[in-house]
N, C-alpha and C. Protein backbone atom coordinates (compact mmCIF):
# COMPACT_ATOMS: atom_id res chain seq x y z
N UNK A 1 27.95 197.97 69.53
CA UNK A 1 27.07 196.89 69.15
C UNK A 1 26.98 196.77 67.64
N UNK A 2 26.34 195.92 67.14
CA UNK A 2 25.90 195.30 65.58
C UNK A 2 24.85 196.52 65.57
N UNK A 3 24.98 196.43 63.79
CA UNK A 3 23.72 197.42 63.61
C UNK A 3 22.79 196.19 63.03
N UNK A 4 21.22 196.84 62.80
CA UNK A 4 20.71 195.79 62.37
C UNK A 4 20.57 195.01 61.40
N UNK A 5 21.89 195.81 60.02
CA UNK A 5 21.94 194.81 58.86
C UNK A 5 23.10 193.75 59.12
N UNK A 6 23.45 194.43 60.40
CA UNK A 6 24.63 193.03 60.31
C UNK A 6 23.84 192.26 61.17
N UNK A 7 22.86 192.04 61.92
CA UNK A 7 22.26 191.12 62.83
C UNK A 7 21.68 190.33 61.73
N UNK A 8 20.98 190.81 60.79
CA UNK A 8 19.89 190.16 59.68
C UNK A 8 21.39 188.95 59.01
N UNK A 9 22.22 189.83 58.46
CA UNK A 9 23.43 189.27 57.49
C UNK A 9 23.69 188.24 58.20
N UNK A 10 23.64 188.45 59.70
CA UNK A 10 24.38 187.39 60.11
C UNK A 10 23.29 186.15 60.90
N UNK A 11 21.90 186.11 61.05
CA UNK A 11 20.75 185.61 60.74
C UNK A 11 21.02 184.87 59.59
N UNK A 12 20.79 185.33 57.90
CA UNK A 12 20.92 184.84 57.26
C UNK A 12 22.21 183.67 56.53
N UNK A 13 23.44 184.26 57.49
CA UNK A 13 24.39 183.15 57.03
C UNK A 13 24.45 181.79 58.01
N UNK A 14 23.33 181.70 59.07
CA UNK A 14 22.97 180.99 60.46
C UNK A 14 24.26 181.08 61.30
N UNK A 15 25.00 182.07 61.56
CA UNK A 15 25.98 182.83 62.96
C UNK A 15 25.12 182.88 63.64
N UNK A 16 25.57 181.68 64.77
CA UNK A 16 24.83 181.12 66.09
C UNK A 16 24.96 182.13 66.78
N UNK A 17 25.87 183.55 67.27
CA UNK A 17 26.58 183.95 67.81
C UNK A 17 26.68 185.08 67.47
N UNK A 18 26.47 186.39 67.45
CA UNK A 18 26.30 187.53 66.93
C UNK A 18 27.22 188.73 68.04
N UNK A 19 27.63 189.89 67.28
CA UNK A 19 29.15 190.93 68.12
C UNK A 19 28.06 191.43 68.82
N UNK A 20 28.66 191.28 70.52
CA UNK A 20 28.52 191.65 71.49
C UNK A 20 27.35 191.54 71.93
N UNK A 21 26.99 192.31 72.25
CA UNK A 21 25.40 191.98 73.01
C UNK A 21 24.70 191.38 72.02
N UNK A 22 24.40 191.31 71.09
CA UNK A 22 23.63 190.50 69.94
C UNK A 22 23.98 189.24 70.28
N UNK A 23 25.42 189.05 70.88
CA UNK A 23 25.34 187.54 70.93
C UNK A 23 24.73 186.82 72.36
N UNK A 24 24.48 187.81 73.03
CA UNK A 24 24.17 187.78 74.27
C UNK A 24 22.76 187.39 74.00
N UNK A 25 21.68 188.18 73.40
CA UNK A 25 20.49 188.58 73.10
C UNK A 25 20.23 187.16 72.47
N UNK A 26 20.93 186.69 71.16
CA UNK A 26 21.07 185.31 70.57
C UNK A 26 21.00 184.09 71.38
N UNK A 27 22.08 184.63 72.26
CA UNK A 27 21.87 183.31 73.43
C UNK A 27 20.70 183.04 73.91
N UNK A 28 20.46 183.97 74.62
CA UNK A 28 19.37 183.64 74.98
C UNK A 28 17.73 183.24 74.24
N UNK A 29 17.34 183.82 73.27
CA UNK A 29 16.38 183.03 72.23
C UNK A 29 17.00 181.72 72.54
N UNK A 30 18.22 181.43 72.00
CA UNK A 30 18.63 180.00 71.93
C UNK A 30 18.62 179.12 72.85
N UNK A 31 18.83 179.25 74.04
CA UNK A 31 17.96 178.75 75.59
C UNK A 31 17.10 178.68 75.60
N UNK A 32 15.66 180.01 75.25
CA UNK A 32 14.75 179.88 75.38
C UNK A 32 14.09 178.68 74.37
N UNK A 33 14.56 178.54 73.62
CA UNK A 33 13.81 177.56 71.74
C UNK A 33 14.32 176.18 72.68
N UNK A 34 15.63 176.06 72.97
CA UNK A 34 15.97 174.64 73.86
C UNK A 34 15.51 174.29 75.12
N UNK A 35 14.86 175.35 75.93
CA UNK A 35 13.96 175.15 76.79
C UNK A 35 12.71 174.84 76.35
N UNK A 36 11.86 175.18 75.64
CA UNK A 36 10.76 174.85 75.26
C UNK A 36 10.97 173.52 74.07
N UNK A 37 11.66 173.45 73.45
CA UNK A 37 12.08 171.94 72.52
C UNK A 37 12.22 170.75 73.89
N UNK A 38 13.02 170.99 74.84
CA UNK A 38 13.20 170.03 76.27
C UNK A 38 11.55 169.66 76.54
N UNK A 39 10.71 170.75 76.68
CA UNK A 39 9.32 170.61 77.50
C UNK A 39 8.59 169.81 76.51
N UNK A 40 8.71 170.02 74.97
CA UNK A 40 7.53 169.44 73.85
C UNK A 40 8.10 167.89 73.63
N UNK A 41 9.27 167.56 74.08
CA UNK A 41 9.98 166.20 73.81
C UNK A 41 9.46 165.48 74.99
N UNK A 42 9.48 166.26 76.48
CA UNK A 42 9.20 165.39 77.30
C UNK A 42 7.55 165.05 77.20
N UNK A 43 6.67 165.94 76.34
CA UNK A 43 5.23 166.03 77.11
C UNK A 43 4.78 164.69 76.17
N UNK A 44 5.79 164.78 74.37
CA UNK A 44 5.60 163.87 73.87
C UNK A 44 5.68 162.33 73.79
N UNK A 45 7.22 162.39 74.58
CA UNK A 45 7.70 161.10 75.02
C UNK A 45 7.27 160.39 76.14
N UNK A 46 7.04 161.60 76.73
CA UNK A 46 6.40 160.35 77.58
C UNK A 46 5.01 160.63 78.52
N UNK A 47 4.13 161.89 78.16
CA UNK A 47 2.79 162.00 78.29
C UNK A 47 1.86 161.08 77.17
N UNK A 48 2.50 161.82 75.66
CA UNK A 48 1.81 160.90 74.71
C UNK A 48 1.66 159.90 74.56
N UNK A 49 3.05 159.37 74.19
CA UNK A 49 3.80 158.38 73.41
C UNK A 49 3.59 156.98 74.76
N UNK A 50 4.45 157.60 75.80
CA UNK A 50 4.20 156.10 77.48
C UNK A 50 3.44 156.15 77.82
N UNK A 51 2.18 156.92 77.84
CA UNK A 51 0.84 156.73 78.78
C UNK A 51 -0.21 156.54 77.85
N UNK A 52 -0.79 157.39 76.72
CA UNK A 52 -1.85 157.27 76.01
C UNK A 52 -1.38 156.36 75.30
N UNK A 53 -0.30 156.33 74.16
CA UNK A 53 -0.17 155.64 73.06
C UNK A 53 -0.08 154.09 73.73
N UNK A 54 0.75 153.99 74.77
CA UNK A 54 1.15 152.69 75.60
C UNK A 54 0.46 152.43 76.22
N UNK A 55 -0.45 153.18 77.01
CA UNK A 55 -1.60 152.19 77.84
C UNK A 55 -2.73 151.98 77.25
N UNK A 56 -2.91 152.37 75.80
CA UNK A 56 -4.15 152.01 75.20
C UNK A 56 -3.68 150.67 74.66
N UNK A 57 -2.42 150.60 73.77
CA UNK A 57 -2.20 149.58 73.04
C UNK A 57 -1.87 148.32 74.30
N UNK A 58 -1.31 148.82 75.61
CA UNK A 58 -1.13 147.78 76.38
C UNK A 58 -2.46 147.01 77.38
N UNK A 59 -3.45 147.91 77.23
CA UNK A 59 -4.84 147.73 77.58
C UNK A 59 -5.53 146.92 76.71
N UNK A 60 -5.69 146.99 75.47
CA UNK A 60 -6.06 146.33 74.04
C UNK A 60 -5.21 144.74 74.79
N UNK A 61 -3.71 144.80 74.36
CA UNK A 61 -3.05 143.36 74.71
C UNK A 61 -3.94 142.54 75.88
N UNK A 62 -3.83 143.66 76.84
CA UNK A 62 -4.48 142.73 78.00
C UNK A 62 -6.12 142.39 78.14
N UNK A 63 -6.21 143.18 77.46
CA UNK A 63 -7.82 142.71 77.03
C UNK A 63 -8.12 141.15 76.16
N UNK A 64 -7.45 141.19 74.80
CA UNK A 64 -7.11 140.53 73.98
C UNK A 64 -6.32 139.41 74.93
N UNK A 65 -5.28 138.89 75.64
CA UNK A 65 -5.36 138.18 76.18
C UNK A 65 -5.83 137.41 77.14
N UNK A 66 -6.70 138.10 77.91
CA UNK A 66 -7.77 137.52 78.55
C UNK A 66 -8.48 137.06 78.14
N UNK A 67 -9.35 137.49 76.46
CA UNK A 67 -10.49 136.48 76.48
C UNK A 67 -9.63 135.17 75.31
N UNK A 68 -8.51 135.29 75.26
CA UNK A 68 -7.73 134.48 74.57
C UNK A 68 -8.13 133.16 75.24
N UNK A 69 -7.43 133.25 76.70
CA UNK A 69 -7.11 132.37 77.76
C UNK A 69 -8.44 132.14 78.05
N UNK A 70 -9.17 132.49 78.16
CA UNK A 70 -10.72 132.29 79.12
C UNK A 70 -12.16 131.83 77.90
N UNK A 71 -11.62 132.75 77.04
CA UNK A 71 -13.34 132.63 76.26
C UNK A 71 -12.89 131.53 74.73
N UNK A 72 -11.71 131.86 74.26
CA UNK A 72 -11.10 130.67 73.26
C UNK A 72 -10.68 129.05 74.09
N UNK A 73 -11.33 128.50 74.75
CA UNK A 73 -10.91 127.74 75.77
C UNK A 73 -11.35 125.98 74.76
N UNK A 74 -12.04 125.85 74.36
CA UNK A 74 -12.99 124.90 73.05
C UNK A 74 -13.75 124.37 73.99
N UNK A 75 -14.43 124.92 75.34
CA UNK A 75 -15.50 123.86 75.50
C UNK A 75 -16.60 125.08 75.29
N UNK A 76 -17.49 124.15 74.93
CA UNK A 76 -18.77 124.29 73.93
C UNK A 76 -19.60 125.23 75.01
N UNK A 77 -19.60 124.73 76.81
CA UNK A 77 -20.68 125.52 77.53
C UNK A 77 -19.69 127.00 77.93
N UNK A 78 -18.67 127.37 77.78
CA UNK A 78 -18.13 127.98 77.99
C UNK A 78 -18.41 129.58 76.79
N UNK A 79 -18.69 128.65 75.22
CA UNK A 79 -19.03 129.22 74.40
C UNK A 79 -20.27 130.01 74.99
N UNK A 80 -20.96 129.14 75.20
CA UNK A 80 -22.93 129.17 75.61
C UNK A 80 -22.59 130.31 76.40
N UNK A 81 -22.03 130.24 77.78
CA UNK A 81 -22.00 130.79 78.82
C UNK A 81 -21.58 132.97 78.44
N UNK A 82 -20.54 132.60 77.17
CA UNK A 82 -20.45 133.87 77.05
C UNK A 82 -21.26 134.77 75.99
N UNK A 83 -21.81 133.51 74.67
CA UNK A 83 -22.97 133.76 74.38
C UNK A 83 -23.91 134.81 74.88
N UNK A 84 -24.43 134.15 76.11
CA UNK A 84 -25.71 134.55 76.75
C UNK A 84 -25.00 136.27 77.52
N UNK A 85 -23.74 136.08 78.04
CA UNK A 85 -23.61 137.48 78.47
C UNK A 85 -23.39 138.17 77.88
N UNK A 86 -22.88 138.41 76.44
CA UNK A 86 -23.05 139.16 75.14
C UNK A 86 -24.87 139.86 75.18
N UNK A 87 -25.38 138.61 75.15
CA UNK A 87 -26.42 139.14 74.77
C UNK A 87 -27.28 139.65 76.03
N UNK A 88 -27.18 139.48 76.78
CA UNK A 88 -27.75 140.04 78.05
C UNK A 88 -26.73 141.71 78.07
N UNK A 89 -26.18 142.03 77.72
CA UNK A 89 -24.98 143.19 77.47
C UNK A 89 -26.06 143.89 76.46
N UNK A 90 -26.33 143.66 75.10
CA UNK A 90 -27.07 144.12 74.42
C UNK A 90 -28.17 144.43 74.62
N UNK A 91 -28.88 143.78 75.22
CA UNK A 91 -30.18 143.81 75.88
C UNK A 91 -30.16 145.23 76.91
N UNK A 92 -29.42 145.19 77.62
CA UNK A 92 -29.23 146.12 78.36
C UNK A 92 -28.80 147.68 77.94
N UNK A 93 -27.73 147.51 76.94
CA UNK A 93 -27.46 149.01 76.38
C UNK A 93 -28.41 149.25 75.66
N UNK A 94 -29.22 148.56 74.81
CA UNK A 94 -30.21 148.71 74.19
C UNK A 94 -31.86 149.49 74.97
N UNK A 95 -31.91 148.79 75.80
CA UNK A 95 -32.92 148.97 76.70
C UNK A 95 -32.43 150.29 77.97
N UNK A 96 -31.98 149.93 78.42
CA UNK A 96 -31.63 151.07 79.65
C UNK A 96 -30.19 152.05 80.01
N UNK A 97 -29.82 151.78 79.04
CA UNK A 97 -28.22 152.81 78.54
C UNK A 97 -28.48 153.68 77.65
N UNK A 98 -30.26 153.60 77.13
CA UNK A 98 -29.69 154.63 75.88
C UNK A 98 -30.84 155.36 76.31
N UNK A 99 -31.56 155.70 77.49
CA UNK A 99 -32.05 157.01 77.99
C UNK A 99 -30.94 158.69 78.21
């Protein structure tokens, strides 16, 4: 086998691959770092990134287009109408949401 200044030497020149069982031993870290790099890509790509990052911003859209279509409409009682449930909303968190 390698002794351990040639494992370091060869650490330091980045030899993926180290004599005999060292390279064995190497390998495997190196599976293990690409197994766990596989798990932090997937949890990011698509726990983070497709569900939180994407269903907030795609929740926002669909929010935002609904009162696009419904509450930007230009009639005046429509204004009134959401007016009053705004404020009946306030009334309420104000009054009996904040026990």
């Amino acid at each position: 086998g390698a002794t351990a200044e040639e494992h370091a030497e060869a650490l330091r020149k980045g030899v993926p691959f180290l004599p005999l069982c060292g390279s064995l031993l190497w390998l495997g870290v190196s599976l293990r770092a690409d197994a766990l790099a596989a798990i932090i890509h997937f949890f990011d790509a698509f726990i983070i990134n497709a569900m939180i990052v994407g269903g907030l911003s795609r929740s926002a859209m669909g929010i935002g287009n609904f009162f696009r279509r419904y509450a930007q409409s230009g009639s005046l009682s429509g204004y009134a109408f959401l007016m009053a449930v705004g404020a009946l909303l306030v009334i309420y968190f104000t009054v009996f949401a904040s026990k």
